[in-house]
C-alpha atoms as a PDB file:
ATOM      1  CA  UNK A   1     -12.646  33.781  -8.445  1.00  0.00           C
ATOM      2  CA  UNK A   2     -12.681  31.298  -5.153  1.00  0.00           C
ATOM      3  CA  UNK A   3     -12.416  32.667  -2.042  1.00  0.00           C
ATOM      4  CA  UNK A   4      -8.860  31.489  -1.184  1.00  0.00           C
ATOM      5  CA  UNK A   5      -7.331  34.417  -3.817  1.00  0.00           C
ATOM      6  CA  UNK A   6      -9.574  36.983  -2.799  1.00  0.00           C
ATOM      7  CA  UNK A   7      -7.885  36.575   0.676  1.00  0.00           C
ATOM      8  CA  UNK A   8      -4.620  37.301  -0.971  1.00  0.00           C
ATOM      9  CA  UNK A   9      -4.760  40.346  -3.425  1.00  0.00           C
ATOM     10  CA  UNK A  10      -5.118  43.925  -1.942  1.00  0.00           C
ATOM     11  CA  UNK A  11      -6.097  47.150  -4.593  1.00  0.00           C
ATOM     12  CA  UNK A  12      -1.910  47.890  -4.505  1.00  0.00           C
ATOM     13  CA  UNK A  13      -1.365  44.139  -6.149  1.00  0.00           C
ATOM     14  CA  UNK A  14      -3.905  44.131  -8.316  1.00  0.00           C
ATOM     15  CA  UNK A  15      -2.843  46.979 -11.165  1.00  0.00           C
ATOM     16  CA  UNK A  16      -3.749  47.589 -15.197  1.00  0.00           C
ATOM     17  CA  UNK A  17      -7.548  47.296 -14.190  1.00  0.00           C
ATOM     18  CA  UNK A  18     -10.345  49.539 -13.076  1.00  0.00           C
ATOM     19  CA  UNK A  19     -11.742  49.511  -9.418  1.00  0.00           C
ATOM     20  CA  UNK A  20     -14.878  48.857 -10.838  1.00  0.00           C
ATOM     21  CA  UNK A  21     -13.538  45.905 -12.557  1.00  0.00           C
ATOM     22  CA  UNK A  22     -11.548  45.047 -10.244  1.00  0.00           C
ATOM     23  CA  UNK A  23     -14.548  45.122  -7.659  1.00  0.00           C
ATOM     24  CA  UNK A  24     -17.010  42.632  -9.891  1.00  0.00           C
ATOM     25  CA  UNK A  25     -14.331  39.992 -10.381  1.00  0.00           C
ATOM     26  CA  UNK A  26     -13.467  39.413  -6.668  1.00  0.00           C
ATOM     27  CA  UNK A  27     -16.830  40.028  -5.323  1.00  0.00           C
ATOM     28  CA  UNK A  28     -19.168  38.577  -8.082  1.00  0.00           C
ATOM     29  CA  UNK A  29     -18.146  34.924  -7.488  1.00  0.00           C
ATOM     30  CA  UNK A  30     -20.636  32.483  -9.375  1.00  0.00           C
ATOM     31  CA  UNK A  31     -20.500  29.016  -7.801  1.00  0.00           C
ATOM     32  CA  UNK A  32     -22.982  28.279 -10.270  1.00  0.00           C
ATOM     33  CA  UNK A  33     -20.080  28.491 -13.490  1.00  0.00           C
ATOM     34  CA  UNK A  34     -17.640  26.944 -11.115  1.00  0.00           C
ATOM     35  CA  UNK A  35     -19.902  23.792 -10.457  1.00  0.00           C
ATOM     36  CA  UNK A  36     -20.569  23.895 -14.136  1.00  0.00           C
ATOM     37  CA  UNK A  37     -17.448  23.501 -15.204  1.00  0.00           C
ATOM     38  CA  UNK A  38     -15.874  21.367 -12.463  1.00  0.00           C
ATOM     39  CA  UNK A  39     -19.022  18.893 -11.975  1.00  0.00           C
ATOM     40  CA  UNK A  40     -20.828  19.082 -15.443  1.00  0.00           C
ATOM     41  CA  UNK A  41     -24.278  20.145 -16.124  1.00  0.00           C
ATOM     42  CA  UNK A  42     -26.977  19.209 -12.747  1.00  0.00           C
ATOM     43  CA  UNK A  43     -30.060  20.000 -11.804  1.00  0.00           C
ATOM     44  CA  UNK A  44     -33.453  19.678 -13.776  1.00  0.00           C
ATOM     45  CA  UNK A  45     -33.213  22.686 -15.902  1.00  0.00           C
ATOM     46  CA  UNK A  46     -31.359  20.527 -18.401  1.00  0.00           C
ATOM     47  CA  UNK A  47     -34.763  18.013 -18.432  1.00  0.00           C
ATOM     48  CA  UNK A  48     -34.260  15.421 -21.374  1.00  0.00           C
ATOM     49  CA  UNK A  49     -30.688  16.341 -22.247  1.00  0.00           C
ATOM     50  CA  UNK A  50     -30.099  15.079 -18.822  1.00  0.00           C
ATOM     51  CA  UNK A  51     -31.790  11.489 -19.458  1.00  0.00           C
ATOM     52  CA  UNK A  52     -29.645  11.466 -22.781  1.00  0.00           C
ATOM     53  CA  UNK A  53     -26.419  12.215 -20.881  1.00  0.00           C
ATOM     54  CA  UNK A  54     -27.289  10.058 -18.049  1.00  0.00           C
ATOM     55  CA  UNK A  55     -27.817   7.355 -20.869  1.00  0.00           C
ATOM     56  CA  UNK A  56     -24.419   8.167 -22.736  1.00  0.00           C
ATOM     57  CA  UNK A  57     -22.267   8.570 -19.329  1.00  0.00           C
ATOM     58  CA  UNK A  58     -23.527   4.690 -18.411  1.00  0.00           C
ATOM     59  CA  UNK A  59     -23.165   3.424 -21.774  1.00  0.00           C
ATOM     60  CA  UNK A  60     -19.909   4.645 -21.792  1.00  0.00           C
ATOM     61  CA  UNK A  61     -19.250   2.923 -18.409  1.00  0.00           C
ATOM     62  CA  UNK A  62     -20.651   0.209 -19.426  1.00  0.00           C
ATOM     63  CA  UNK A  63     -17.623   0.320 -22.553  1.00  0.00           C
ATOM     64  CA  UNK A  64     -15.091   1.249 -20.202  1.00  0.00           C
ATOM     65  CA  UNK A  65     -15.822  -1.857 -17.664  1.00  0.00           C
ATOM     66  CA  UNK A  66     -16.150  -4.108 -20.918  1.00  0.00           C
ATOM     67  CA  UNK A  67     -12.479  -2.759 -21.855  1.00  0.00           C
ATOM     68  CA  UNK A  68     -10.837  -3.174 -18.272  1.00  0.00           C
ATOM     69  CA  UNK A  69     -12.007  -6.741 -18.159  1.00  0.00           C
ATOM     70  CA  UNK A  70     -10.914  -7.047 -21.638  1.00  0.00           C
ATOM     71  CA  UNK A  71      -7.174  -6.039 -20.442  1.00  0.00           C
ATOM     72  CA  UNK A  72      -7.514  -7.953 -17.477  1.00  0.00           C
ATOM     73  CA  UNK A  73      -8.100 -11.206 -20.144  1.00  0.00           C
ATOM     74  CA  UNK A  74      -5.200 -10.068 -22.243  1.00  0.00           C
ATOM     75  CA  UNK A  75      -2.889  -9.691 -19.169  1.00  0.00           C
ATOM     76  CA  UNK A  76      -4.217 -12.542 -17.966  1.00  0.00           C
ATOM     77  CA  UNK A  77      -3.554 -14.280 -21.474  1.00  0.00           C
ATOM     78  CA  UNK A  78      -0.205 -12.936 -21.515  1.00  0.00           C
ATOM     79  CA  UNK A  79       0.839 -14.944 -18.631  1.00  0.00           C
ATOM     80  CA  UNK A  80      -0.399 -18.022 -19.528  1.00  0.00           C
ATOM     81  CA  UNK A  81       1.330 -17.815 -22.707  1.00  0.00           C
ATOM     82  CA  UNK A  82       4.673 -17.340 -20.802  1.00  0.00           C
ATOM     83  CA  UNK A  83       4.169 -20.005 -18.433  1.00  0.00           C
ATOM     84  CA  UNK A  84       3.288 -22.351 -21.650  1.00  0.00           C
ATOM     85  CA  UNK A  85       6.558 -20.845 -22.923  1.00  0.00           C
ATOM     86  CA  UNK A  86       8.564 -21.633 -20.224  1.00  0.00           C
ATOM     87  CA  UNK A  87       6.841 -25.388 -20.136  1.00  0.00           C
ATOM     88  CA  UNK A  88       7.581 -25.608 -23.509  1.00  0.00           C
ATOM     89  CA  UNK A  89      11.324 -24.635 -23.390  1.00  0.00           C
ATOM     90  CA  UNK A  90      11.553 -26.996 -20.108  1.00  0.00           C
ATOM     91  CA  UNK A  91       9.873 -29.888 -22.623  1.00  0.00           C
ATOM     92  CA  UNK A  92      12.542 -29.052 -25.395  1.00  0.00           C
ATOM     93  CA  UNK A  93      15.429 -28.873 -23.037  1.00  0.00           C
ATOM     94  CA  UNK A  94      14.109 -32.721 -20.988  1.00  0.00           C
ATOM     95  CA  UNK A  95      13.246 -33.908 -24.659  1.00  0.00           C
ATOM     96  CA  UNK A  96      17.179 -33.154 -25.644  1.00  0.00           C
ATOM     97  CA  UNK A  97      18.395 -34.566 -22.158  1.00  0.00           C
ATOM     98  CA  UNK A  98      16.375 -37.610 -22.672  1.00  0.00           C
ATOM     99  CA  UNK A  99      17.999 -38.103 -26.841  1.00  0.00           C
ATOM    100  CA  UNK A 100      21.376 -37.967 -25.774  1.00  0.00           C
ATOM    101  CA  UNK A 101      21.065 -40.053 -22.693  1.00  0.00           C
ATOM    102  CA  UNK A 102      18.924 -42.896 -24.765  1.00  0.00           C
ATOM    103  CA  UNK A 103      21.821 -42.752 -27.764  1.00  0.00           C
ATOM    104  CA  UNK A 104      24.627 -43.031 -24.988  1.00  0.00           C
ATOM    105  CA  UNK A 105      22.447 -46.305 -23.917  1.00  0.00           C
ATOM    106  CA  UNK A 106      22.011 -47.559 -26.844  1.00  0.00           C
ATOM    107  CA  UNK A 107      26.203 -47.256 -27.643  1.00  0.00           C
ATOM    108  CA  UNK A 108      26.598 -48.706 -23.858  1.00  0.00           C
ATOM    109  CA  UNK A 109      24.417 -51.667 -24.863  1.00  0.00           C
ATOM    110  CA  UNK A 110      26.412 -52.938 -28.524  1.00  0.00           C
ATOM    111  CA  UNK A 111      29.038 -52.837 -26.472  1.00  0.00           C
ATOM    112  CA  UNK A 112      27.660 -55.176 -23.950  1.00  0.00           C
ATOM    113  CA  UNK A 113      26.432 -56.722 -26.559  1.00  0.00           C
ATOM    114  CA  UNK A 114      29.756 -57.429 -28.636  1.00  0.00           C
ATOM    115  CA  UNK A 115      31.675 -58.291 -25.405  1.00  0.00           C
ATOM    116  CA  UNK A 116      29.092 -60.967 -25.003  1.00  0.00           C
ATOM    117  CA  UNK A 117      29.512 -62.086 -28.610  1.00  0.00           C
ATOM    118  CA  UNK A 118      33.189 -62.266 -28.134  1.00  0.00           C
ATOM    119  CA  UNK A 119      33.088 -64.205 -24.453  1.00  0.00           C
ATOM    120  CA  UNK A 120      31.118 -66.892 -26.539  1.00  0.00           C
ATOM    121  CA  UNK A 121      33.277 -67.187 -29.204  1.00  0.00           C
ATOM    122  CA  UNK A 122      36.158 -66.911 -26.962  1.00  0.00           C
ATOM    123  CA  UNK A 123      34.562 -70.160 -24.946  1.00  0.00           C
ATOM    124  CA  UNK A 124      33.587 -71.806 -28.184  1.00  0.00           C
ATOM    125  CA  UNK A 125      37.193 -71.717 -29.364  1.00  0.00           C
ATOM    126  CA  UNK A 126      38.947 -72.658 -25.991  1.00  0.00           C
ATOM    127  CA  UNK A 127      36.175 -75.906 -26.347  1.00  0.00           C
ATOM    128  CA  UNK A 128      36.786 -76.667 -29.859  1.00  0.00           C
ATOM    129  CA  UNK A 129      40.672 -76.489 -29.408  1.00  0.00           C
ATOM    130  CA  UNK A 130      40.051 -78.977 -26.068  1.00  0.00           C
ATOM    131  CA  UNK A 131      38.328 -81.312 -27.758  1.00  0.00           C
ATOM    132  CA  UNK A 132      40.126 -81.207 -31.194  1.00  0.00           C
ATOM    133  CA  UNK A 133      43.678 -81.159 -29.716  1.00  0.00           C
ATOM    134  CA  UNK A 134      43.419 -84.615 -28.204  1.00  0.00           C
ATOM    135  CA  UNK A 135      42.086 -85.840 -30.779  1.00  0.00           C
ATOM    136  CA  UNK A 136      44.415 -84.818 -33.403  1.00  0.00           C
ATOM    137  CA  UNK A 137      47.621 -85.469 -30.892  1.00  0.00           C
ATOM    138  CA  UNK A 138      45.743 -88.849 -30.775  1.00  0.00           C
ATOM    139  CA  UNK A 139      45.763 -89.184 -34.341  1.00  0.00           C
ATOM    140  CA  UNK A 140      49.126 -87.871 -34.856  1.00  0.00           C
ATOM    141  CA  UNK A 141      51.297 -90.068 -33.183  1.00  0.00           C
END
């Protein structure tokens, strides 16, 4: 037991349990389980096991850097594919803008275009009747 709870129990707290008992588990403390089980396995009494844990823990880094660049990527990727989505949307939206405001030309410029038609005729009648009125009043009388 660490050395912070022995500090707190007295014989009166501690009940159900023979002194004896009671006496091993606060004074036998074995840093040696504690680092065991908090740290892992050290030291060279372990000899080859050690080498073959050694070479699983960095292969195992080795995955686990592999994987958090791998997210990174994906994260990464994930951006770019809503920035393309957003261009995209922005393309769609100027491509629908630019439709409308090319049909509305294209309706501004018949227009132009028959108003032009009709000034020429207009002038091309007003001429013809000039001419053709003298001459026919000429005729006439």
């Amino acid at each position: 037991m660490p050395p912070k709870f022995k500090r707190h129990l007295n014989d009166d707290e501690v009940t159900g349990s023979v002194k004896s008992e009671r006496r091993n588990l606060l004074e036998e403390d074995s840093d040696e389980e504690e680092d065991f089980f908090l740290r892992g396995p050290s030291g060279p009494r372990f000899g080859p096991r050690n080498d073959k844990i050694r070479h699983v823990q960095n292969q195992v880094d080795e995955v686990m850097d592999v994987m958090q660049e791998n997210i990174t990527k994906v994260i990464e990727r994930g951006e770019r594919l809503d920035d393309l989505q957003d261009k995209s949307e922005s393309l769609s939206d100027n491509a629908t803008a630019f439709s409308n405001r090319a049909k509305q030309l294209r309706r501004q410029m018949w227009w132009r275009g028959c108003k032009m038609k009709a000034i020429i005729v207009l002038v091309a009648v007003i001429l013809l009747l000039v001419i053709i009125v003298p001459i026919v009043l000429k005729y006439h009388t």
